[in-house]
C-alpha atoms as a PDB file:
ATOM      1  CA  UNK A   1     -19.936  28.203  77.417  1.00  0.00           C
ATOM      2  CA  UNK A   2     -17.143  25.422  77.894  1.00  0.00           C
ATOM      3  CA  UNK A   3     -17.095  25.068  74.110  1.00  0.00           C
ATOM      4  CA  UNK A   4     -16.815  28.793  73.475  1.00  0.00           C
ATOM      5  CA  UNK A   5     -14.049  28.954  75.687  1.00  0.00           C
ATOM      6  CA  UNK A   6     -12.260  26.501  73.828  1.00  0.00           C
ATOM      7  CA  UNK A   7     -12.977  27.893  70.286  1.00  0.00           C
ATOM      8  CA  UNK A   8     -11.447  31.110  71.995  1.00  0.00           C
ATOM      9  CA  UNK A   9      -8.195  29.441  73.349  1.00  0.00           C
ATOM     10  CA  UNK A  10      -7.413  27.828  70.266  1.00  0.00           C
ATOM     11  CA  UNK A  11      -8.006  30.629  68.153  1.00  0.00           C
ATOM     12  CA  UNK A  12      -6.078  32.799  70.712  1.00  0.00           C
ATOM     13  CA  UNK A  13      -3.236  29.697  70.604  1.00  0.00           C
ATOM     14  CA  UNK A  14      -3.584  30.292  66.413  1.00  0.00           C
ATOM     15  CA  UNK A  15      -2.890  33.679  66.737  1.00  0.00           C
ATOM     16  CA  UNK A  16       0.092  34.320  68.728  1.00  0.00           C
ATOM     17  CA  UNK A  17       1.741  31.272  67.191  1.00  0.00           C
ATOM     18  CA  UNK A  18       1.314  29.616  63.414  1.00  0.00           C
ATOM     19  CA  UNK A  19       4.090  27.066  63.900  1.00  0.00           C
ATOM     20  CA  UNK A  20       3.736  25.442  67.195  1.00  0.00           C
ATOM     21  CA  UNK A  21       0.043  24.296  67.413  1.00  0.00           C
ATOM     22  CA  UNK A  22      -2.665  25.086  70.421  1.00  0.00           C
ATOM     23  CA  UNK A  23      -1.929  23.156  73.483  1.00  0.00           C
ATOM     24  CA  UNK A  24      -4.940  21.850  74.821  1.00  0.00           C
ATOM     25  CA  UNK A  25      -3.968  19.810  77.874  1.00  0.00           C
ATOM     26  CA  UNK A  26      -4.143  22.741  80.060  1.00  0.00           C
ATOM     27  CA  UNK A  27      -7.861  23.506  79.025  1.00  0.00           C
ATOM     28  CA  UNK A  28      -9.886  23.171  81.938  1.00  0.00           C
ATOM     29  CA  UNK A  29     -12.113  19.625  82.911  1.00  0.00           C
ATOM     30  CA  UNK A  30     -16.163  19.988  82.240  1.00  0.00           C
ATOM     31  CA  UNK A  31     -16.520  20.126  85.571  1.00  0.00           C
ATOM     32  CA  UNK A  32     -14.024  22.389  86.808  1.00  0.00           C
ATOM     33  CA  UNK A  33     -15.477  24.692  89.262  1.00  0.00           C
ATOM     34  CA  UNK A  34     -13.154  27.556  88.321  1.00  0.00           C
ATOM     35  CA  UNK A  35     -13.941  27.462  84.681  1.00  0.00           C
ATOM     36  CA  UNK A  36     -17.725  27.340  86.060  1.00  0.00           C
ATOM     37  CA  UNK A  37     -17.119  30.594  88.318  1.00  0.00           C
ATOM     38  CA  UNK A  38     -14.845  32.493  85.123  1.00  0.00           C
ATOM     39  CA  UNK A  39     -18.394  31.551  82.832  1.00  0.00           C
ATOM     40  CA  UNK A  40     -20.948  33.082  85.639  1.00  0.00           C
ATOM     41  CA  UNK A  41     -19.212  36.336  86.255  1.00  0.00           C
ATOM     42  CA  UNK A  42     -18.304  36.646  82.349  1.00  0.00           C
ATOM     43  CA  UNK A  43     -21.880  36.207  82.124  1.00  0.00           C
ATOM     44  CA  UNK A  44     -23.178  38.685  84.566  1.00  0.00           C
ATOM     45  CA  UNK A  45     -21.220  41.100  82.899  1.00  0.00           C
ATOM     46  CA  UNK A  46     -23.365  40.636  79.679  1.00  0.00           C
ATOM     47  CA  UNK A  47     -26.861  42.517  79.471  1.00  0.00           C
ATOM     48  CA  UNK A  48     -29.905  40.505  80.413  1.00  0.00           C
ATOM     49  CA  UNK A  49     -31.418  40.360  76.727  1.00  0.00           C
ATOM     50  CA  UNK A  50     -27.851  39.245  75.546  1.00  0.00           C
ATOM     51  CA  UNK A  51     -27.378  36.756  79.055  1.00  0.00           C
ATOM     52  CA  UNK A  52     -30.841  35.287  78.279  1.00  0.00           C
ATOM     53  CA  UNK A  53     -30.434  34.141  74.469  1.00  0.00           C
ATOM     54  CA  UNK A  54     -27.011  33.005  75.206  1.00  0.00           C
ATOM     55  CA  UNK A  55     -28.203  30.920  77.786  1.00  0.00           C
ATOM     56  CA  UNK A  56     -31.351  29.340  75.899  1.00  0.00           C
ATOM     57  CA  UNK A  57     -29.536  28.748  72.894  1.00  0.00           C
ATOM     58  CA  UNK A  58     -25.833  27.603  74.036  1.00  0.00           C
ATOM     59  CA  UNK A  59     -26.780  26.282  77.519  1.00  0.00           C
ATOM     60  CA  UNK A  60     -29.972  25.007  77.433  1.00  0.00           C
ATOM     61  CA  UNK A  61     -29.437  23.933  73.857  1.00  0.00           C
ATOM     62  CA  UNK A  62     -33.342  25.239  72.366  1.00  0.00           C
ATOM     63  CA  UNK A  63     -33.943  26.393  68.715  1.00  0.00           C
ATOM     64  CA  UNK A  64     -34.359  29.808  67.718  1.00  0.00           C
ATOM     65  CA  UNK A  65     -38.183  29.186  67.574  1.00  0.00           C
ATOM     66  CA  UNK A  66     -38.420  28.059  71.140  1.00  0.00           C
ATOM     67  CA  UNK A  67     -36.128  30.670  72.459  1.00  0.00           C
ATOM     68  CA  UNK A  68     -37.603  33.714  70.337  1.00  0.00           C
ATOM     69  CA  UNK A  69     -41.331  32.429  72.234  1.00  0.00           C
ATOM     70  CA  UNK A  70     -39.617  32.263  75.257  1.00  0.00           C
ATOM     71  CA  UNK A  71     -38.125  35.719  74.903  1.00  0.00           C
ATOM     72  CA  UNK A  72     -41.310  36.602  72.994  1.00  0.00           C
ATOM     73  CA  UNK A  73     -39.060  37.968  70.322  1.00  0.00           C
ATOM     74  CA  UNK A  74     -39.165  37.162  66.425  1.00  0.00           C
ATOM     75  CA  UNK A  75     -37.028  34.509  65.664  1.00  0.00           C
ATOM     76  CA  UNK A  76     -34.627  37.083  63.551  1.00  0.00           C
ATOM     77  CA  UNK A  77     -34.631  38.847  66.701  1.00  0.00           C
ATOM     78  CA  UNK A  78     -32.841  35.801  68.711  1.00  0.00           C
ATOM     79  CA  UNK A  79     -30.472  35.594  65.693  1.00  0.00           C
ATOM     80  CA  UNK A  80     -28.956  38.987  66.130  1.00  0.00           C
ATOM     81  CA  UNK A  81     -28.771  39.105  69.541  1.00  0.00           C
ATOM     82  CA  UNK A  82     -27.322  35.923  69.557  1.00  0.00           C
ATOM     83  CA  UNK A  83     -24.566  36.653  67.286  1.00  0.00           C
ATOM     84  CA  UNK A  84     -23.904  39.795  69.339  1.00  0.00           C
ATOM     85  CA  UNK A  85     -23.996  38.009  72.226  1.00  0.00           C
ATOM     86  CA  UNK A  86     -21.381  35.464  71.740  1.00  0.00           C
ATOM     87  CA  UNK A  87     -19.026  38.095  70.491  1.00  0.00           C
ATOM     88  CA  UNK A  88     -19.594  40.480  73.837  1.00  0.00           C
ATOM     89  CA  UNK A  89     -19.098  36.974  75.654  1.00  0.00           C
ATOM     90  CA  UNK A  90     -15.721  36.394  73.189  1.00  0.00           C
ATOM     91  CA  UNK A  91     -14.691  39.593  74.173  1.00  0.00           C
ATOM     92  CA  UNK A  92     -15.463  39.425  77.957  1.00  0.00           C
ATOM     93  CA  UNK A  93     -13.988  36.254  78.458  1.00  0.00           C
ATOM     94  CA  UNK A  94     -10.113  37.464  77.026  1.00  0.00           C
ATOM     95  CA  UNK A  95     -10.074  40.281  79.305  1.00  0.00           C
END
């Protein structure tokens, strides 16, 4: 989730500014309980089938195989939701 949030700030930082590039100093520490409490309620906000792969996959760092028997889902299956899960999470997390 950390390094989502990061892709997200400096694309954000890319966006409203070309010239002057992303300052990263003021993203938060790994273990920065705020940035920890921002990630849990940006993830309750996601549905569970979206919350689960998202967590397998990007958290608990399995393959698509592992998390699609997990899920007991085909492996095409974690793909998608996957993909729309880290853009419900992009979207989440700028509001």
């Amino acid at each position: 989730m950390r390094a989502i949030a990061v892709r997200e700030a400096v694309r954000h930082a890319q966006r409203v500014s070309r010239s002057e590039p992303a300052d990263l100093g003021e993203v938060p520490a790994p273990g920065d309980p705020q940035l920890a409490a921002d990630i849990r309620d940006v993830l309750r906000r996601l549905s569970p089938e979206h919350r689960a792969v998202l967590v397998l996959r990007d958290l608990e760092g399995l393959d698509e195989q592992q998390t699609a028997q997990l899920l007991g889902v085909a492996a095409g299956t974690v793909k998608s939701r996957l993909s729309r899960a880290r853009l419900s999470f992009r979207r989440a997390w700028q509001v």
